[in-house]
PDB file of N, CA and C in Angstrom:
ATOM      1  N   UNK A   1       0.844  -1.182   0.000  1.00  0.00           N
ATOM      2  CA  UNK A   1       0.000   0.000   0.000  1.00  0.00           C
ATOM      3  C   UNK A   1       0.882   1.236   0.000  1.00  0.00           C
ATOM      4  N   UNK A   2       0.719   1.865  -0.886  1.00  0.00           N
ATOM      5  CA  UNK A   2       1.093   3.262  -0.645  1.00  0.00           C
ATOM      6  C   UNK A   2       0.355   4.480  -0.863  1.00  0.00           C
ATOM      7  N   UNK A   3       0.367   4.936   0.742  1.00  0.00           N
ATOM      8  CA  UNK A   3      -0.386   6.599   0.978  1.00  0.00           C
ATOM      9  C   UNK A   3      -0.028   7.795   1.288  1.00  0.00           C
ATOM     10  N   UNK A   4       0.127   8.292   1.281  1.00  0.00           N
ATOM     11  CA  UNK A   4       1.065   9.707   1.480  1.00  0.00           C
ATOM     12  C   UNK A   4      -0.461  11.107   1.793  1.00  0.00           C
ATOM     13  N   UNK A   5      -1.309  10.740   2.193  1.00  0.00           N
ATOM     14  CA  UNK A   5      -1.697  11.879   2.360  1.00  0.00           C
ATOM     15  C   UNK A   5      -1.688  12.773   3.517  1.00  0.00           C
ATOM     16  N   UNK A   6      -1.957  14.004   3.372  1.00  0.00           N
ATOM     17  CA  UNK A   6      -1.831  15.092   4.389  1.00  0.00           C
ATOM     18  C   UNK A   6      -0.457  15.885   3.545  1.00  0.00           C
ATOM     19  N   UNK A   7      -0.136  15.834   2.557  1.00  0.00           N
ATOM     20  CA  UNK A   7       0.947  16.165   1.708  1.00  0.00           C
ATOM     21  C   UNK A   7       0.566  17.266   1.106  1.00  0.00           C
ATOM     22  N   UNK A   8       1.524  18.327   0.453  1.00  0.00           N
ATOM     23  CA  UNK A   8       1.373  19.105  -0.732  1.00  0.00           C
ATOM     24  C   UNK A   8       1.839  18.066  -1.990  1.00  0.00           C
ATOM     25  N   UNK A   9       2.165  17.348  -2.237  1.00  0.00           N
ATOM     26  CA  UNK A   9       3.023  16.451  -3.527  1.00  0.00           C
ATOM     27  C   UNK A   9       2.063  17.155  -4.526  1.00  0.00           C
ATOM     28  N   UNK A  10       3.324  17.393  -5.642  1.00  0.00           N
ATOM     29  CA  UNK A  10       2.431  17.976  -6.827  1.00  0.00           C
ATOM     30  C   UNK A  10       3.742  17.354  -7.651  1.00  0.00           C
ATOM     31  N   UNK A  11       2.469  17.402  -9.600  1.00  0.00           N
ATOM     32  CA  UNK A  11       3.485  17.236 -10.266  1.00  0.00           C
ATOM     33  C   UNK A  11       2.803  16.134 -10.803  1.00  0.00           C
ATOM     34  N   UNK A  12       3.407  14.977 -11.553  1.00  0.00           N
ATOM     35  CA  UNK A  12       2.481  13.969 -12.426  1.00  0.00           C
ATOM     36  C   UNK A  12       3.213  12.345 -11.784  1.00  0.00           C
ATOM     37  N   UNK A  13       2.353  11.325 -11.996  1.00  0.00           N
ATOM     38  CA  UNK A  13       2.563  10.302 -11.159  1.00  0.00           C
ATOM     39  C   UNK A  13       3.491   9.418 -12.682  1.00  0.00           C
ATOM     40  N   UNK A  14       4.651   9.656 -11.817  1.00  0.00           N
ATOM     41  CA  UNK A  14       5.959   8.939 -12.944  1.00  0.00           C
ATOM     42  C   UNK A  14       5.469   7.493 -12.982  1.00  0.00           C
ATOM     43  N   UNK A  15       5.601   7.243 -14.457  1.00  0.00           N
ATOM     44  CA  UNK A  15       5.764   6.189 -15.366  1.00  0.00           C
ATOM     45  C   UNK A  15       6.612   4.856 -14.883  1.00  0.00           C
ATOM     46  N   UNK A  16       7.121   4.976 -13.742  1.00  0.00           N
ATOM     47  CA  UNK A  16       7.865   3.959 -12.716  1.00  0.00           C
ATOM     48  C   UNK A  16       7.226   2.894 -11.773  1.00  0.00           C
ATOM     49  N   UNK A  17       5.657   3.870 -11.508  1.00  0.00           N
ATOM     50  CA  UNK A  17       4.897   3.129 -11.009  1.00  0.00           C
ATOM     51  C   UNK A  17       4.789   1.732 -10.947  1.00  0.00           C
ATOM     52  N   UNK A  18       4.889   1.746 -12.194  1.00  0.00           N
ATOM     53  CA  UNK A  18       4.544  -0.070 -12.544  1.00  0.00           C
ATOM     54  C   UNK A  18       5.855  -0.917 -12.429  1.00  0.00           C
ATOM     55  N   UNK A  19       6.509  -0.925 -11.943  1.00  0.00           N
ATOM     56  CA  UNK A  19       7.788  -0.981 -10.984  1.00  0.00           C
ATOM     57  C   UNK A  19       7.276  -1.393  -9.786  1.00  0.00           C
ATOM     58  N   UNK A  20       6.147  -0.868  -9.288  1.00  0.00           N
ATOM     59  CA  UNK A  20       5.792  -1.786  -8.074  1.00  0.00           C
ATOM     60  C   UNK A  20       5.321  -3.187  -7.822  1.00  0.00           C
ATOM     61  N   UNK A  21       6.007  -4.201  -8.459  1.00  0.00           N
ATOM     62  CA  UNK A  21       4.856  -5.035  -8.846  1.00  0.00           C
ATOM     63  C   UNK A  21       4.112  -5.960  -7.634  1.00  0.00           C
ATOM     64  N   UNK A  22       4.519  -5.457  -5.765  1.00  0.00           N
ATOM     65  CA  UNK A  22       3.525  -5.837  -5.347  1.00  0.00           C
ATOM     66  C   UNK A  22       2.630  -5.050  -4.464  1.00  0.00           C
ATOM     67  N   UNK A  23       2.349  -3.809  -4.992  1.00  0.00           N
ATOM     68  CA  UNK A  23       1.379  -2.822  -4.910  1.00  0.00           C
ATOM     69  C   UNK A  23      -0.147  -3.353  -4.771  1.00  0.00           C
ATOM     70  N   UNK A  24      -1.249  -3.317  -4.193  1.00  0.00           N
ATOM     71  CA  UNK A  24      -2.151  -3.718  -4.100  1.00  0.00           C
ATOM     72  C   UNK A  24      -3.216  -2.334  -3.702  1.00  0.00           C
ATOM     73  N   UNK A  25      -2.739  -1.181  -2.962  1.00  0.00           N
ATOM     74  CA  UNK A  25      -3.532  -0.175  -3.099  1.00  0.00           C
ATOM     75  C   UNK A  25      -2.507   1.154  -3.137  1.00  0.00           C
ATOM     76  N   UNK A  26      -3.061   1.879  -3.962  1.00  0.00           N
ATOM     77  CA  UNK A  26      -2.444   3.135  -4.338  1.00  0.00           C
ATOM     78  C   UNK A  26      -3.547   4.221  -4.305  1.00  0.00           C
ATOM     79  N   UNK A  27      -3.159   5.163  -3.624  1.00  0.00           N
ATOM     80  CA  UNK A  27      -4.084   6.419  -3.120  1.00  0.00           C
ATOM     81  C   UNK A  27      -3.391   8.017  -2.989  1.00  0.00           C
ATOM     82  N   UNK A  28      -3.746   8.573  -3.237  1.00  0.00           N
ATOM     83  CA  UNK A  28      -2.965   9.864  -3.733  1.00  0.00           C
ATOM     84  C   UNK A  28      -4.184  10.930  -3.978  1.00  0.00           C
ATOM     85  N   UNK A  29      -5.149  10.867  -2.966  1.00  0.00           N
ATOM     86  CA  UNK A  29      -6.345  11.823  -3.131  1.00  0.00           C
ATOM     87  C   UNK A  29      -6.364  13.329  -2.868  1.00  0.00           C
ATOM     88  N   UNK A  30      -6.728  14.058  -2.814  1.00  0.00           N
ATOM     89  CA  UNK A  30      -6.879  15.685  -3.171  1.00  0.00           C
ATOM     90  C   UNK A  30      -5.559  16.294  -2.951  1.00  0.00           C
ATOM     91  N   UNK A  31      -4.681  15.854  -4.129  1.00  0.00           N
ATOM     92  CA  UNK A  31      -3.197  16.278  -4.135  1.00  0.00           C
ATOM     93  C   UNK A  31      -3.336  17.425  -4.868  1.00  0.00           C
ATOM     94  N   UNK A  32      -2.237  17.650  -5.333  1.00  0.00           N
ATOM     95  CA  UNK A  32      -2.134  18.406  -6.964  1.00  0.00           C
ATOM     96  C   UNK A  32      -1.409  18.043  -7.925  1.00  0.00           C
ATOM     97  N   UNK A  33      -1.813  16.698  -8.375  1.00  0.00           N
ATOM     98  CA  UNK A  33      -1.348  16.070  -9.239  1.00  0.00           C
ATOM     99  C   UNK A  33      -1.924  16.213 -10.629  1.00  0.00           C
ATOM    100  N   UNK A  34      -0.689  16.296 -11.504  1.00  0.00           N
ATOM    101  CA  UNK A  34      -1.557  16.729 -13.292  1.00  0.00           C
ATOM    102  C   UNK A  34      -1.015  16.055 -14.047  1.00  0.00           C
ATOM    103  N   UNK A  35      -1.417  16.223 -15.316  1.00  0.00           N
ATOM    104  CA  UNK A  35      -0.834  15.051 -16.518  1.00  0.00           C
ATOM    105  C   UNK A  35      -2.365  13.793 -16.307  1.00  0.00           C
ATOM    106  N   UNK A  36      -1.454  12.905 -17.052  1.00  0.00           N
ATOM    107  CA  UNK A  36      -2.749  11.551 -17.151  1.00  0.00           C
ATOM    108  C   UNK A  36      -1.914  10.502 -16.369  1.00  0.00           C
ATOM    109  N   UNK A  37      -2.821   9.613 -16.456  1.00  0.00           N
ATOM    110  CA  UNK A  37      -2.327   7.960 -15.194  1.00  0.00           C
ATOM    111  C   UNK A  37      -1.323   7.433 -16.527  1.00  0.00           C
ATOM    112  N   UNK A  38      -0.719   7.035 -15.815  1.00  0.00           N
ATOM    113  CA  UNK A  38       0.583   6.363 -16.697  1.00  0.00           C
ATOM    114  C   UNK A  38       0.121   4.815 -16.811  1.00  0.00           C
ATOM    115  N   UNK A  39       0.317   4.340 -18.203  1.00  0.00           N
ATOM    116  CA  UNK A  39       0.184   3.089 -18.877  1.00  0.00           C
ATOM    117  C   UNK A  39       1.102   1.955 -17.886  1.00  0.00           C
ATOM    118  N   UNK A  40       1.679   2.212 -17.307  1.00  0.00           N
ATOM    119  CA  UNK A  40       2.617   1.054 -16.853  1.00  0.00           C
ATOM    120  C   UNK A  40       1.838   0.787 -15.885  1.00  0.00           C
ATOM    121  N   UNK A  41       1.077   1.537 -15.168  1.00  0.00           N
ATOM    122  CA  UNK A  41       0.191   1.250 -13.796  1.00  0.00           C
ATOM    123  C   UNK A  41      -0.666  -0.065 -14.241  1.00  0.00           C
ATOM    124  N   UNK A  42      -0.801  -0.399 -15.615  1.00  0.00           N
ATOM    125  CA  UNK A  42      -1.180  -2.104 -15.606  1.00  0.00           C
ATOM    126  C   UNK A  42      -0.578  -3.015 -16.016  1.00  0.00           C
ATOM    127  N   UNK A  43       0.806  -2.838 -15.584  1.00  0.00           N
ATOM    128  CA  UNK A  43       1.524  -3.799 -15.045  1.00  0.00           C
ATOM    129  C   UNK A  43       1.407  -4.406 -13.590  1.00  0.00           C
ATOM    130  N   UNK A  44       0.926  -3.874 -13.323  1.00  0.00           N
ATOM    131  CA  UNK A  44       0.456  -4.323 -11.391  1.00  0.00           C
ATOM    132  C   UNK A  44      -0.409  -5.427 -11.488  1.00  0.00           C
ATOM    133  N   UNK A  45      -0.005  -6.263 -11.370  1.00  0.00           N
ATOM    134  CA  UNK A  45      -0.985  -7.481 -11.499  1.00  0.00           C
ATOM    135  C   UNK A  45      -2.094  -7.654 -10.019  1.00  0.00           C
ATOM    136  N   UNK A  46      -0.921  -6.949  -9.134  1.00  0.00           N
ATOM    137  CA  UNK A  46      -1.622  -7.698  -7.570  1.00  0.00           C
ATOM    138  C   UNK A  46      -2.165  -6.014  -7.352  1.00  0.00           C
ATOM    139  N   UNK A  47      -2.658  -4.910  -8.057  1.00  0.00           N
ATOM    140  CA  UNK A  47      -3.377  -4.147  -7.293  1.00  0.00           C
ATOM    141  C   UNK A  47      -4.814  -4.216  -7.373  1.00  0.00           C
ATOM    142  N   UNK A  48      -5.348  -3.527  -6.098  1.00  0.00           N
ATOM    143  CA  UNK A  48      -6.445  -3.862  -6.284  1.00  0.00           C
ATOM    144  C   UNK A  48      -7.642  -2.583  -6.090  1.00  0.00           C
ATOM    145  N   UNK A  49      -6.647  -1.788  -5.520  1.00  0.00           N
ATOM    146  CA  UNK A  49      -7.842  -0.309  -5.096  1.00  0.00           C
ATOM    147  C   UNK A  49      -6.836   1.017  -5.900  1.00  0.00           C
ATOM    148  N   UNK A  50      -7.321   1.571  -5.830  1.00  0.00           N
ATOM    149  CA  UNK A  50      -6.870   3.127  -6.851  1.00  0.00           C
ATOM    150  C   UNK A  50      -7.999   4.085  -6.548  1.00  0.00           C
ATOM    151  N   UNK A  51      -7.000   5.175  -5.916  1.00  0.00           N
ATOM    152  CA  UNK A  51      -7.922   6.126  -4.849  1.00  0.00           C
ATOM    153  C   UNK A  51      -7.103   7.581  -5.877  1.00  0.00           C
ATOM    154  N   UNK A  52      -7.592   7.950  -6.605  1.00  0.00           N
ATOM    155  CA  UNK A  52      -7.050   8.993  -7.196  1.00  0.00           C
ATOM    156  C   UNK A  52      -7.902  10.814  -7.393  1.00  0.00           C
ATOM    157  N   UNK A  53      -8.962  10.489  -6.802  1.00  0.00           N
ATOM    158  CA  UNK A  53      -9.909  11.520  -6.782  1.00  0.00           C
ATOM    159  C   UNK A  53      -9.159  13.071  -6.291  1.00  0.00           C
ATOM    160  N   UNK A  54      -9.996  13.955  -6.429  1.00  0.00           N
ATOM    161  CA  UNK A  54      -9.877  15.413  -5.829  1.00  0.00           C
ATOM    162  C   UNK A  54      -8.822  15.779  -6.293  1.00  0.00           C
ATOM    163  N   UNK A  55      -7.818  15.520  -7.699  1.00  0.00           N
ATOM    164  CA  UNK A  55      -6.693  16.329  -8.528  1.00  0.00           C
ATOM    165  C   UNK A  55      -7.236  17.539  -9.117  1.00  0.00           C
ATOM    166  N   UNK A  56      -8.381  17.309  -9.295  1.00  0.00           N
ATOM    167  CA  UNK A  56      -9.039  18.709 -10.263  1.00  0.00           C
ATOM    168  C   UNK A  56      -9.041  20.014  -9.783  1.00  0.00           C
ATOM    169  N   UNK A  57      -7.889  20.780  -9.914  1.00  0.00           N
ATOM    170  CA  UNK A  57      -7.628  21.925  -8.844  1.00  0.00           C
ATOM    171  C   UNK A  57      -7.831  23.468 -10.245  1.00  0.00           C
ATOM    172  N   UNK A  58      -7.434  23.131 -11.310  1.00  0.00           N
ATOM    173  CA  UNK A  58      -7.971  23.675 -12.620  1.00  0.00           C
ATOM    174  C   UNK A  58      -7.612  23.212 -13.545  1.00  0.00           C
ATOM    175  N   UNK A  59      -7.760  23.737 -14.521  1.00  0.00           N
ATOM    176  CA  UNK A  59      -7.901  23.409 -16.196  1.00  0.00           C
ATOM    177  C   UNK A  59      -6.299  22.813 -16.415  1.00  0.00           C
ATOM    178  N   UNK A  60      -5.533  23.556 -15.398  1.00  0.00           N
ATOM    179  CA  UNK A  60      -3.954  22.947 -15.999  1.00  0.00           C
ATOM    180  C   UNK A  60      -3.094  22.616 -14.634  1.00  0.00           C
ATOM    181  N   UNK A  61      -4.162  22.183 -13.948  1.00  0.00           N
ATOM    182  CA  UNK A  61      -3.609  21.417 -12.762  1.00  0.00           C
ATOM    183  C   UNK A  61      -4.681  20.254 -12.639  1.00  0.00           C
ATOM    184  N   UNK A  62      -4.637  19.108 -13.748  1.00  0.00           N
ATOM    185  CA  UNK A  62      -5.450  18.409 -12.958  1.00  0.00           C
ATOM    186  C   UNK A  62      -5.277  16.953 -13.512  1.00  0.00           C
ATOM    187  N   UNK A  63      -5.669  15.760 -13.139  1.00  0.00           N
ATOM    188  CA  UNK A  63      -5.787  14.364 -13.624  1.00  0.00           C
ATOM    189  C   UNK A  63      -6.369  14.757 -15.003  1.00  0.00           C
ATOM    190  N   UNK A  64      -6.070  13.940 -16.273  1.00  0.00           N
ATOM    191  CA  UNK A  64      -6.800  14.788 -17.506  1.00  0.00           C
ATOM    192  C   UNK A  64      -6.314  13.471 -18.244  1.00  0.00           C
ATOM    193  N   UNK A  65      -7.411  13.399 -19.472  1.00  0.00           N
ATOM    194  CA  UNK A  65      -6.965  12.301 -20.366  1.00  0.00           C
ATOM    195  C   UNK A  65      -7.907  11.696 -20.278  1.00  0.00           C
ATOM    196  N   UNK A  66      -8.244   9.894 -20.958  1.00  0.00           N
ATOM    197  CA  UNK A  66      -8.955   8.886 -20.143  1.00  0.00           C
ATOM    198  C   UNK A  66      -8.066   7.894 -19.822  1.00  0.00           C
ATOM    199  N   UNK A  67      -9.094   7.069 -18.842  1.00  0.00           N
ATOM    200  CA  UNK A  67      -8.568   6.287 -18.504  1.00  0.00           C
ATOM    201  C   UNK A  67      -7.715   5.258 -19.218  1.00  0.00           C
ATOM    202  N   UNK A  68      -6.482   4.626 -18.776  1.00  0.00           N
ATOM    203  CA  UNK A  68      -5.718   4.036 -19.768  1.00  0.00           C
ATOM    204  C   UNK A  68      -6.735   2.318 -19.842  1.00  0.00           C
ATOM    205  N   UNK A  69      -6.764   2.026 -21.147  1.00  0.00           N
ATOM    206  CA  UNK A  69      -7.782   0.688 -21.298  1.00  0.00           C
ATOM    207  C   UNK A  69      -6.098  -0.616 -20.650  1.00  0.00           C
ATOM    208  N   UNK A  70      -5.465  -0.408 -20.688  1.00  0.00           N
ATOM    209  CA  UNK A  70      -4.512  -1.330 -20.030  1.00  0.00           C
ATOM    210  C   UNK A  70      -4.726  -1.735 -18.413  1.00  0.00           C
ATOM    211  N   UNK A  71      -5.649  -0.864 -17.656  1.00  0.00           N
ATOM    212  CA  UNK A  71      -6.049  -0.973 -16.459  1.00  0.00           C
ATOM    213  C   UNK A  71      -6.619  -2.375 -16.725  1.00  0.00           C
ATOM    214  N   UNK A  72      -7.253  -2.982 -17.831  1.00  0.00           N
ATOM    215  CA  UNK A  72      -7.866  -3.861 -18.089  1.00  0.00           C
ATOM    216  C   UNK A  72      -7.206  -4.992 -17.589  1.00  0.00           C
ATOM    217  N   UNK A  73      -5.698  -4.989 -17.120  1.00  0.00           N
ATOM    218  CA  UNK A  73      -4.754  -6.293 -17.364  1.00  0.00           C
ATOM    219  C   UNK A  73      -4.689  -6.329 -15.662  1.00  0.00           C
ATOM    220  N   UNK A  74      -5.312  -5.101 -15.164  1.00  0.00           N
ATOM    221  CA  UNK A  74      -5.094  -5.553 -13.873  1.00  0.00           C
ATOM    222  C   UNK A  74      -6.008  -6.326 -12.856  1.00  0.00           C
ATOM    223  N   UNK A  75      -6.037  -7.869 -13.199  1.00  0.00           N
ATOM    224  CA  UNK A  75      -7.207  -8.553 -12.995  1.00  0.00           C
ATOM    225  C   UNK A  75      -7.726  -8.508 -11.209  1.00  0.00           C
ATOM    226  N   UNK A  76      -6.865  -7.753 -10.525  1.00  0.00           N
ATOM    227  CA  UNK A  76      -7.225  -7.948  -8.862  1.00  0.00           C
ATOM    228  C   UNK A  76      -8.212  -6.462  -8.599  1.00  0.00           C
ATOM    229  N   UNK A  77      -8.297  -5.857  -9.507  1.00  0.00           N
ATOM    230  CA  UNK A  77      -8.675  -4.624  -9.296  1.00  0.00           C
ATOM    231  C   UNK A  77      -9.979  -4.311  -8.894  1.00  0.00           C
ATOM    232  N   UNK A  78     -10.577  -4.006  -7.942  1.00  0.00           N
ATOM    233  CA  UNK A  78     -12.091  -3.991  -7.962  1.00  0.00           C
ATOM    234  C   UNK A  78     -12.564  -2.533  -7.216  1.00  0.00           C
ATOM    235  N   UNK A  79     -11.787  -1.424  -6.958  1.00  0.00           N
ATOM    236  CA  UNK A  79     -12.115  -0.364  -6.660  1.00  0.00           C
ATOM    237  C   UNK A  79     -10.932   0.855  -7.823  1.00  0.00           C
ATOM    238  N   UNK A  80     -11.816   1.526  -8.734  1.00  0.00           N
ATOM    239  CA  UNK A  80     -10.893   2.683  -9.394  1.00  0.00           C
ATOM    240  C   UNK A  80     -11.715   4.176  -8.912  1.00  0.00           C
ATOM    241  N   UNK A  81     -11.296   4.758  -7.607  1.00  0.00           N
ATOM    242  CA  UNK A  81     -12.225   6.578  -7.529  1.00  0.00           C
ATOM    243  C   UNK A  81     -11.021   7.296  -8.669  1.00  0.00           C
ATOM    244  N   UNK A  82     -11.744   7.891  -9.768  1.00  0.00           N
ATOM    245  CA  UNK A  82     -11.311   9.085 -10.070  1.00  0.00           C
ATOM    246  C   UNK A  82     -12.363   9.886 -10.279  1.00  0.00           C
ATOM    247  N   UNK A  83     -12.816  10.118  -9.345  1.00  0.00           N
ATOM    248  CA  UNK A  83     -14.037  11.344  -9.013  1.00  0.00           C
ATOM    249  C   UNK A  83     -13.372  13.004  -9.102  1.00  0.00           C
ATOM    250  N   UNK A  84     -13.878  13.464  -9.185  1.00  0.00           N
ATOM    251  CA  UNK A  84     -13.709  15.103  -9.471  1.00  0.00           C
ATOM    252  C   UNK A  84     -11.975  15.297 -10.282  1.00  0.00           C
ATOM    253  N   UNK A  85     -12.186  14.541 -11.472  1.00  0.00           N
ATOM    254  CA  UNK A  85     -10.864  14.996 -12.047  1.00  0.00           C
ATOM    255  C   UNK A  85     -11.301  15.155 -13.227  1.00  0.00           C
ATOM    256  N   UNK A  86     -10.516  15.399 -14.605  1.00  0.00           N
ATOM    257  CA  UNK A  86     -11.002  16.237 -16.086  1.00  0.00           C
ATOM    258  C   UNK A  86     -10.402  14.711 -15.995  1.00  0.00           C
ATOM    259  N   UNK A  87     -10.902  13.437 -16.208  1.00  0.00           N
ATOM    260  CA  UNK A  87     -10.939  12.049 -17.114  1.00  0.00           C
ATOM    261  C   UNK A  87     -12.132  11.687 -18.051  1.00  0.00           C
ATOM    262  N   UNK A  88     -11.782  11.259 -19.031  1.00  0.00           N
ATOM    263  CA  UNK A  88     -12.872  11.246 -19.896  1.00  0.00           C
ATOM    264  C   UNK A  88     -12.962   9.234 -20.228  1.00  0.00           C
ATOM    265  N   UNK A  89     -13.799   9.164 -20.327  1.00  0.00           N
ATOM    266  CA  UNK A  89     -14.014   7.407 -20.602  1.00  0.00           C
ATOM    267  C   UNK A  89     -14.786   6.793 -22.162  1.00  0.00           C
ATOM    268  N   UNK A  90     -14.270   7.413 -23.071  1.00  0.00           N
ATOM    269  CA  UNK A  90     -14.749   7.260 -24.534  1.00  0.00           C
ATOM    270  C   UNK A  90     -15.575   6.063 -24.523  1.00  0.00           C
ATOM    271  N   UNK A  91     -15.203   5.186 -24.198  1.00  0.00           N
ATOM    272  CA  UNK A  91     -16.174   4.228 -24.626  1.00  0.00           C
ATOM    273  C   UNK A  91     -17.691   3.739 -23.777  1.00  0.00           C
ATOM    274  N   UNK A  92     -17.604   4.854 -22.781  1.00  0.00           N
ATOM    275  CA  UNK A  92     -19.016   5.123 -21.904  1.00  0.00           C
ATOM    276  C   UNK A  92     -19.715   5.600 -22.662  1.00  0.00           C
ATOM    277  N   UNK A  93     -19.107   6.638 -23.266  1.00  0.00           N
ATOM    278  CA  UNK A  93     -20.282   7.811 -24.102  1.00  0.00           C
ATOM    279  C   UNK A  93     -20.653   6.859 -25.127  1.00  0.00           C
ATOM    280  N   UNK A  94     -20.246   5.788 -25.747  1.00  0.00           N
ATOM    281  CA  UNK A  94     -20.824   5.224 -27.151  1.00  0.00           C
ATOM    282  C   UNK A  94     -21.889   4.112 -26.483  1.00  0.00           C
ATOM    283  N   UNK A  95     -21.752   3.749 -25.177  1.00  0.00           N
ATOM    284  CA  UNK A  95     -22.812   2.764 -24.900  1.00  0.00           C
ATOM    285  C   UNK A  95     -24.360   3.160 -24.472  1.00  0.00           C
ATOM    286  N   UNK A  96     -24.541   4.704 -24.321  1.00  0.00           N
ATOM    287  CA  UNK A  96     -25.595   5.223 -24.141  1.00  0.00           C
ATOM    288  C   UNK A  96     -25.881   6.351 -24.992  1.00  0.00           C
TER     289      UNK A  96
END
């Protein structure tokens, strides 16, 4: 598990991530974190929660992009919050 909150940490969540490979929850909520979730984060086979909410601080401070479809590979996964961030999920909008 890794949590770090009560932090200022700002800045974008490096591409190293997936380097953790026995990570199981990762949480990093009302930071000021910007850029998009990095593709390597589904390399984590054993995670299972992703707490990423409350980045949306403005237009050029915030979680942004969609979600990476490689999250797909992370079969333990059964909680993703990215609540109040600029993420977009393309293939939501085509099913309704």
């Amino acid at each position: 598990m890794v949590g770090v909150g009560g932090n200022t940490i700002s800045g974008r969540i490096p591409e190293e991530i997936g380097n953790l490979a026995s990570l199981t929850v990762f949480g990093m909520e009302e930071f000021f974190l910007s850029g998009t979730i990095p593709t390597s984060i589904g390399q984590i086979q054993s995670l299972q929660e992703v707490y990423l909410s409350g980045n949306k601080l403005s237009g050029e401070n915030a979680l942004e992009g969609s979600i990476p479809p490689i999250l797909g590979n992370c079969q333990a996964l059964r909680l993703l919050n990215l609540s109040y961030n600029q993420i977009t999920v393309p293939w939501l909008a085509q099913r309704f």
